[in-house]
N, C-alpha and C. Protein backbone atom coordinates (compact mmCIF):
# COMPACT_ATOMS: atom_id res chain seq x y z
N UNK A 1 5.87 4.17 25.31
CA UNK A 1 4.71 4.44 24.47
C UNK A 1 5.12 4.52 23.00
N UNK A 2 6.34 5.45 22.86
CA UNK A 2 6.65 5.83 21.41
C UNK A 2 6.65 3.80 20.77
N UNK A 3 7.88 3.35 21.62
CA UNK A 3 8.26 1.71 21.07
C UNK A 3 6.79 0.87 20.74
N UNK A 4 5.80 0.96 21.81
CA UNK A 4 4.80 0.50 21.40
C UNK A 4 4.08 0.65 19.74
N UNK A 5 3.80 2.07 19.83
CA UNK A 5 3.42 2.87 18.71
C UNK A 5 4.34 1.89 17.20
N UNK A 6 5.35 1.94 17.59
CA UNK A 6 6.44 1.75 16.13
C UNK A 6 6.11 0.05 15.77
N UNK A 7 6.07 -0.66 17.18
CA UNK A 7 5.40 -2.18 16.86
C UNK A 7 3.96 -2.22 16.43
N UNK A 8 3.41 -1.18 16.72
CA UNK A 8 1.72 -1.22 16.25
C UNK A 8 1.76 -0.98 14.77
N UNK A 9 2.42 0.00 14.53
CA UNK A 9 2.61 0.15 13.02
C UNK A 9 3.25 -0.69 12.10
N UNK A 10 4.25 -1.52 12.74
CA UNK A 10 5.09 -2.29 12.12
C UNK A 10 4.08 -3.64 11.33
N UNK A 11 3.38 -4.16 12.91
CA UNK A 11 2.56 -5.34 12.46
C UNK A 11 1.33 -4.76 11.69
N UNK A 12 1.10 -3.47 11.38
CA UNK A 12 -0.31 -3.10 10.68
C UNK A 12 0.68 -2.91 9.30
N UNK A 13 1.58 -2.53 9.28
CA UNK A 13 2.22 -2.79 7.79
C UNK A 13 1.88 -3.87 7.48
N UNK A 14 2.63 -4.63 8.30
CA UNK A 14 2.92 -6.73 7.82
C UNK A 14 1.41 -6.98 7.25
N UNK A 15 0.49 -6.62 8.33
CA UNK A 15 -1.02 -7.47 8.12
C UNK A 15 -1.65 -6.41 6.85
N UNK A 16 -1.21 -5.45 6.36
CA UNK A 16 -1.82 -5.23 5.23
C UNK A 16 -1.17 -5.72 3.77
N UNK A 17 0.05 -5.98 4.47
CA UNK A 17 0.46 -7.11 3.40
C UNK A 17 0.09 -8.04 2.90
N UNK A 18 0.13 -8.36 3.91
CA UNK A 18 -0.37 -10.00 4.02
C UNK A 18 -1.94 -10.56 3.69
N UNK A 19 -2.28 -8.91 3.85
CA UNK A 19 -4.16 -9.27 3.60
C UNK A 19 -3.75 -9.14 1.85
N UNK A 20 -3.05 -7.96 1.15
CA UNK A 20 -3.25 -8.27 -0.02
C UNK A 20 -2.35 -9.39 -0.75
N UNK A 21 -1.62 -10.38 -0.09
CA UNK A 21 -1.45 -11.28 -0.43
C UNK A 21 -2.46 -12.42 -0.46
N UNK A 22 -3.42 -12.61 0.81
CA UNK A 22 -4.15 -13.76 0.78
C UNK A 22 -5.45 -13.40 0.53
N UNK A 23 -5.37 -12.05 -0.02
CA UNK A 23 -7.20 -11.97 -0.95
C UNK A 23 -6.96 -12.43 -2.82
N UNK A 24 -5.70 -12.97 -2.69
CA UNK A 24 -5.63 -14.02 -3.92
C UNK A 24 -6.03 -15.31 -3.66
N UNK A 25 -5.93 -15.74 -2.74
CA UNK A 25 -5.96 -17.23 -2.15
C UNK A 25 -7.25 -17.58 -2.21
N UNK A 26 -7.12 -19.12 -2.88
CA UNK A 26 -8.90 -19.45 -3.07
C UNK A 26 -8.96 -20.39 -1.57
N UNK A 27 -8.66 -20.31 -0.90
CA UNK A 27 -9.34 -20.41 0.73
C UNK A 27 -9.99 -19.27 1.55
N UNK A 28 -9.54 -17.98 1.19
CA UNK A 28 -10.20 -16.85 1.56
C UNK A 28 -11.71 -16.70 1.03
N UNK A 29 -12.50 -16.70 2.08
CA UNK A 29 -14.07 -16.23 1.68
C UNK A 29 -14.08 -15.35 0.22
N UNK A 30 -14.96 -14.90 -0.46
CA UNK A 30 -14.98 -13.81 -0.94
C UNK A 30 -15.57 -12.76 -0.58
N UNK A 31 -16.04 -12.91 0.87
CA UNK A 31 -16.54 -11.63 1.02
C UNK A 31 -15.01 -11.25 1.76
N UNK A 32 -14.44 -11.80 2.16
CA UNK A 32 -13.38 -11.25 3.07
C UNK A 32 -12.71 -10.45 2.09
N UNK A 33 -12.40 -11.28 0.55
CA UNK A 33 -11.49 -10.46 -0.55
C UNK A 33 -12.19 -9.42 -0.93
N UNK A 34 -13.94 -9.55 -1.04
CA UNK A 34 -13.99 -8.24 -1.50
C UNK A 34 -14.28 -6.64 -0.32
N UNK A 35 -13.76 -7.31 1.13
CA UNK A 35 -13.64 -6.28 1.79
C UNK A 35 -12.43 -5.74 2.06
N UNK A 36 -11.27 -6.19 1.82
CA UNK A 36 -10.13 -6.73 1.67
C UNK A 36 -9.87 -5.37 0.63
N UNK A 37 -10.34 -5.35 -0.90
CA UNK A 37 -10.77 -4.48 -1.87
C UNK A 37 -11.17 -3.03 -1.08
N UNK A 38 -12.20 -3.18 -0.69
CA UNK A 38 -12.78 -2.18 -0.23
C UNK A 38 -12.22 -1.59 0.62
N UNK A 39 -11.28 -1.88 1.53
CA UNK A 39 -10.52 -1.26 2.46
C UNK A 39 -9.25 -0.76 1.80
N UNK A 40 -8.60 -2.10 0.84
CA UNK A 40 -7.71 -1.45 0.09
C UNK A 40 -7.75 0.32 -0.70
N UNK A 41 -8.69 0.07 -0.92
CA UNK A 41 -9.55 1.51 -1.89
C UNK A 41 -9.67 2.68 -1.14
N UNK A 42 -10.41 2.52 -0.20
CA UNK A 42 -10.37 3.49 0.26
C UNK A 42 -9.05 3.97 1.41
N UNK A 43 -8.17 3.19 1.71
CA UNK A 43 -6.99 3.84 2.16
C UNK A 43 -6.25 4.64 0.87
N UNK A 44 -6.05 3.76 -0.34
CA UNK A 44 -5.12 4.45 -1.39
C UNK A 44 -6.65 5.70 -1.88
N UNK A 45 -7.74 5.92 -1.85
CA UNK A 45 -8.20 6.78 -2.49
C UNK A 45 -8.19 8.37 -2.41
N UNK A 46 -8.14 9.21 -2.98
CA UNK A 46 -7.63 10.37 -2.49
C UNK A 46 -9.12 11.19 -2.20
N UNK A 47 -10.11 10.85 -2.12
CA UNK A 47 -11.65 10.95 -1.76
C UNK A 47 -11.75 10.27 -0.20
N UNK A 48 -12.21 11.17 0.69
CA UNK A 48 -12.58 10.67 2.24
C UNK A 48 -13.74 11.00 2.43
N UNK A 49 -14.32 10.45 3.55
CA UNK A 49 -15.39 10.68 4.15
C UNK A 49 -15.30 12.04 4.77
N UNK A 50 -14.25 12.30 5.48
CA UNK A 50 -14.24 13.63 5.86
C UNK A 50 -13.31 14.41 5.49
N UNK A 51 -12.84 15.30 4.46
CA UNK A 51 -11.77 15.93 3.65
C UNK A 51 -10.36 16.08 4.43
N UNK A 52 -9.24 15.76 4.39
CA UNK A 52 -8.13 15.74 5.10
C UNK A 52 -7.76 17.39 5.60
N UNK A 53 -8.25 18.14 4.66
CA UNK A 53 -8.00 19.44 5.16
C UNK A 53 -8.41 20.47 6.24
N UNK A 54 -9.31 19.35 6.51
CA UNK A 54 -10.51 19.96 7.97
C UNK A 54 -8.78 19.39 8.88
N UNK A 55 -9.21 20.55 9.96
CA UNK A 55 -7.66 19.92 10.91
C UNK A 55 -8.45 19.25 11.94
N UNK A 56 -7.19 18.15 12.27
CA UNK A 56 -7.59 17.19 13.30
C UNK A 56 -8.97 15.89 12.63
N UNK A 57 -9.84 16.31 12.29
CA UNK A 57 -10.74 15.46 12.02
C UNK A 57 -10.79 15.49 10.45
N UNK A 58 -9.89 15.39 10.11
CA UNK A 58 -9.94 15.48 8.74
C UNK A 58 -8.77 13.62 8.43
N UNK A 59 -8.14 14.00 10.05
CA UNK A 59 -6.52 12.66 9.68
C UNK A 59 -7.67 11.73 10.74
N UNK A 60 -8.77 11.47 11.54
CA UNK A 60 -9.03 10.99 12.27
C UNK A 60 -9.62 9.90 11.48
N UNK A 61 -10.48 9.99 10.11
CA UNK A 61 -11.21 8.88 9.79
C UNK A 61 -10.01 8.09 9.24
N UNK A 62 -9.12 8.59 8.67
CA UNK A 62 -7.63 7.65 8.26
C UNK A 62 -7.16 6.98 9.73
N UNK A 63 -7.07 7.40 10.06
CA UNK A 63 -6.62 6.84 11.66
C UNK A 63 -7.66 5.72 12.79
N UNK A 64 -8.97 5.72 11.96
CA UNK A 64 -9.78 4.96 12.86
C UNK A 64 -10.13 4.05 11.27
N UNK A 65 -11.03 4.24 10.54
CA UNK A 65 -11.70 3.70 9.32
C UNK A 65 -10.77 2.55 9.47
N UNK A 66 -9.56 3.14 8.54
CA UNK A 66 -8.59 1.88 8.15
C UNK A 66 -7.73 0.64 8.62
N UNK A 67 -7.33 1.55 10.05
CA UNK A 67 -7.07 0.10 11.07
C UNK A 67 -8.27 -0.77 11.15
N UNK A 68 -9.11 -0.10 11.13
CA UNK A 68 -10.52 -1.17 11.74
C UNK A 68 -10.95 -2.05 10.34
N UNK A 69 -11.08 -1.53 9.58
CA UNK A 69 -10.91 -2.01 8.28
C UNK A 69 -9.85 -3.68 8.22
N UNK A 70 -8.82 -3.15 8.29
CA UNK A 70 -7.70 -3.91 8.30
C UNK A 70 -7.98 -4.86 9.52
N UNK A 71 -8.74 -4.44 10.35
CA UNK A 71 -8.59 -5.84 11.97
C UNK A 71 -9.98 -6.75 11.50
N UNK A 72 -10.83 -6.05 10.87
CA UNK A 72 -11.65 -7.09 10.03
C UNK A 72 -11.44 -7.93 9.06
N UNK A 73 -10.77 -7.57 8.02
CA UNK A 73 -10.58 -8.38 7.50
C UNK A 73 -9.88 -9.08 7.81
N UNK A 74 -8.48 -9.49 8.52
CA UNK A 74 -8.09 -9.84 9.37
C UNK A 74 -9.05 -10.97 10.24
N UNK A 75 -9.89 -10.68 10.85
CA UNK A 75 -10.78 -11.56 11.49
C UNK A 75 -11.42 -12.25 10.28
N UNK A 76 -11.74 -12.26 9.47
CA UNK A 76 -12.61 -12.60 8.57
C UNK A 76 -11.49 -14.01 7.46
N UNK A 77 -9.98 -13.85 7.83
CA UNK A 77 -9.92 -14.19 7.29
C UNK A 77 -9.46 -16.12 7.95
N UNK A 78 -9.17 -16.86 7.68
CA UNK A 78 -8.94 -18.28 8.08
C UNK A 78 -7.36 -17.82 8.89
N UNK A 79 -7.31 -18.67 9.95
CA UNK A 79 -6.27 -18.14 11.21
C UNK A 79 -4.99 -18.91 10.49
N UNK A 80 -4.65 -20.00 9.81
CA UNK A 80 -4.00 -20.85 8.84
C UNK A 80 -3.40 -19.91 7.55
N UNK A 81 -3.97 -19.68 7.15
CA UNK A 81 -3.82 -18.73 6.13
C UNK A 81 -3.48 -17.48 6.24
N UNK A 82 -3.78 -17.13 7.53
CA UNK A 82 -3.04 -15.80 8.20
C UNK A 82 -2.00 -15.42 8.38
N UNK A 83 -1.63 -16.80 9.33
CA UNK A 83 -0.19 -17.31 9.60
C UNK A 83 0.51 -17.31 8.32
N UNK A 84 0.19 -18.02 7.54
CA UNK A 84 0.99 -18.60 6.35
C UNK A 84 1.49 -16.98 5.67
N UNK A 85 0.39 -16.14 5.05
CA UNK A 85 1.12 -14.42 4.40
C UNK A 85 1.65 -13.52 5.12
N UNK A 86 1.48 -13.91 6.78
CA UNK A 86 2.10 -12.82 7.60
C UNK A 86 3.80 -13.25 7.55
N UNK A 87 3.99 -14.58 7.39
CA UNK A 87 5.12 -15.24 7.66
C UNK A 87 5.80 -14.22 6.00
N UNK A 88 5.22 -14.30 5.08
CA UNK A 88 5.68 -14.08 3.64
C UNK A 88 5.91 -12.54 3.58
N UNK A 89 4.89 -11.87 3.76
CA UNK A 89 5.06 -10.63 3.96
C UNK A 89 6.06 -10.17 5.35
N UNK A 90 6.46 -9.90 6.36
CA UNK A 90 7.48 -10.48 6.91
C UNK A 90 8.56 -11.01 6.49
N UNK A 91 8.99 -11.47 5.23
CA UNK A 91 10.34 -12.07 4.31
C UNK A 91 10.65 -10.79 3.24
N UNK A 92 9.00 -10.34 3.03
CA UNK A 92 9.44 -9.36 2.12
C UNK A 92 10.06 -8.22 2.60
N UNK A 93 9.55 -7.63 3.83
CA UNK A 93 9.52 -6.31 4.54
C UNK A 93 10.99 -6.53 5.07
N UNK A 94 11.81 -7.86 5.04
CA UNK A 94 13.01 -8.08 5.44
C UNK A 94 14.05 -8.41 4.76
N UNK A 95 13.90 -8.11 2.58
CA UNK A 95 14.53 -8.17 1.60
C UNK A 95 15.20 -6.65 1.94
N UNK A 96 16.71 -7.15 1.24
CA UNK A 96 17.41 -6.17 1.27
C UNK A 96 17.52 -5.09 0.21
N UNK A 97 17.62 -4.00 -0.07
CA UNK A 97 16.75 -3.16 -0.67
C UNK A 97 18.43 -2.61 -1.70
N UNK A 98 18.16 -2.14 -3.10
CA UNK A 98 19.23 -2.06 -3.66
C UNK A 98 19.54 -0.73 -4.22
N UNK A 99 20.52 0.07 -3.78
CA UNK A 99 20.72 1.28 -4.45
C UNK A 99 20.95 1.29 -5.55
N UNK A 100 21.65 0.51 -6.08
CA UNK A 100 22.06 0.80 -7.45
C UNK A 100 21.29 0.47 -8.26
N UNK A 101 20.17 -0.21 -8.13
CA UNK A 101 18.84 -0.38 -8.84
C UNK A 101 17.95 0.66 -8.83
N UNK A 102 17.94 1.23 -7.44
CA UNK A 102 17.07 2.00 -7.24
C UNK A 102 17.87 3.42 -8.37
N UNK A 103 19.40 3.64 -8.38
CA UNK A 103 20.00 4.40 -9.22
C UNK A 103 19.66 4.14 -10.64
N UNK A 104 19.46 3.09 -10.99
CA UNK A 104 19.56 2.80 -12.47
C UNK A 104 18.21 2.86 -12.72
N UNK A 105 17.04 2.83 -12.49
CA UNK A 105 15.73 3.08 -12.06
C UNK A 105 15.62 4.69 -12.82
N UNK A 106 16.18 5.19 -11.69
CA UNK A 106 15.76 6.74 -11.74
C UNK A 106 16.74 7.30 -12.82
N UNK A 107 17.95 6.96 -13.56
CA UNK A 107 18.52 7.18 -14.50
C UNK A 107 17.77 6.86 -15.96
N UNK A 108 17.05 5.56 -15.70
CA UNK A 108 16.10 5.01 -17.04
C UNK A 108 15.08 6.07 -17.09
N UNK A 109 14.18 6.59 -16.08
CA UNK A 109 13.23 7.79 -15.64
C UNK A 109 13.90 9.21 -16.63
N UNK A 110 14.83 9.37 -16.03
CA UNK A 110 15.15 10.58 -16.50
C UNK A 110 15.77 10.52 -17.94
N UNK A 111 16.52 9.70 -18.48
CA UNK A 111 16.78 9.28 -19.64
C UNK A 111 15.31 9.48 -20.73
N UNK A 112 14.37 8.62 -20.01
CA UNK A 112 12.72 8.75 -20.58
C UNK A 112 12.16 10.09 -21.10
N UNK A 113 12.48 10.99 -20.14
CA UNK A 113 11.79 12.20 -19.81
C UNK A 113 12.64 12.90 -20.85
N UNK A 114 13.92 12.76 -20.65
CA UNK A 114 14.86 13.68 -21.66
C UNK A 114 14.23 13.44 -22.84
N UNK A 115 14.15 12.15 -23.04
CA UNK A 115 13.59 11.56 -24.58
C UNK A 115 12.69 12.25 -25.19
N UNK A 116 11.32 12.22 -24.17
CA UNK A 116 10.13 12.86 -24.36
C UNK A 116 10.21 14.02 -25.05
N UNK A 117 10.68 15.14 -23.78
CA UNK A 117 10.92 16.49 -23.85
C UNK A 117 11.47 16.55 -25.51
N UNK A 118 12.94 15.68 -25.75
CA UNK A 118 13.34 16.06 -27.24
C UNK A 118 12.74 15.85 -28.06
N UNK A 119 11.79 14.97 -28.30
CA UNK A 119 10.79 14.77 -29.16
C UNK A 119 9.68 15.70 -29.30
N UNK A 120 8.85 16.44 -28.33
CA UNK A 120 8.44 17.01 -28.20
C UNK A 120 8.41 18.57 -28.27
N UNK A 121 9.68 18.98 -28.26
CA UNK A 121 10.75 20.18 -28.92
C UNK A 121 11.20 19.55 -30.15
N UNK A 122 11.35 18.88 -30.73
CA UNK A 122 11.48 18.63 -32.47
C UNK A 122 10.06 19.13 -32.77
N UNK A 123 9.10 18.07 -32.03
CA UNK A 123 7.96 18.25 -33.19
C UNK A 123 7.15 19.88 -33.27
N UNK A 124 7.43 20.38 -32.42
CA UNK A 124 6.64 22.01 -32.15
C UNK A 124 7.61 23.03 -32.06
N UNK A 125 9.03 22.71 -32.20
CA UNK A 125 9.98 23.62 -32.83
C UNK A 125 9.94 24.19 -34.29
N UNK A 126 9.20 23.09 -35.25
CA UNK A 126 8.98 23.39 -36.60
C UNK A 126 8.55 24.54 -37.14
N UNK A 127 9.10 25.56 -37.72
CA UNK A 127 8.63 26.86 -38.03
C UNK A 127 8.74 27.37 -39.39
């Protein structure tokens, strides 16, 4: 059950990839892209239909809404074109990922922040 679970999630990663890859594509309907949108939105939105803090039915509309969301558009979209961003997304989800970028990243971040902060202590240090 668990293995199942981890492939269900795996390919609902890929296919939400892949949907926001091919709601660029001018072969995609536009209603598909702009549901595509709409599903996008409301998974990243921090506003639900039913507040996350209610327990149990609070994680349920995340757990039903958005897969279903995602298996529509999905249906909606050309079976050709499906193939084609699942294959891409799938290349991406299988790029090798870089620490020392990800280090030099978070060094530029904090470098930033130091910056800020000193600037920000110059200018309201003035007395």
């Amino acid at each position: 059950m668990l293995s199942r679970m981890k492939i269900w999630a795996r390919r609902f990663s890929r296919d939400s990839h892949a949907i926001y890859l091919a709601s660029r594509d001018p072969r995609v309907p536009w209603y598909a892209k702009v549901l595509a949108v709409a599903v996008a939105g409301y998974a990243l939105s921090p506003i639900d239909l039913i507040p996350d803090f209610i327990p149990i039915v609070g994680y349920l509309d995340d757990l039903i809404i958005v897969p279903l969301g995602v298996w529509l558009v999905v249906s909606l979209i050309p079976d050709e074109v499906m193939i084609e961003y699942r294959a891409r997304a799938s290349e991406a989800g299988q790029r090798p990922t870089s620490r020392a970028g990800m280090a030099a990243i978070i060094v530029l971040w904090m470098l930033g922040a130091l910056a800020l902060g000193w600037v920000g202590y110059a200018r309201w240090n003035r007395s």
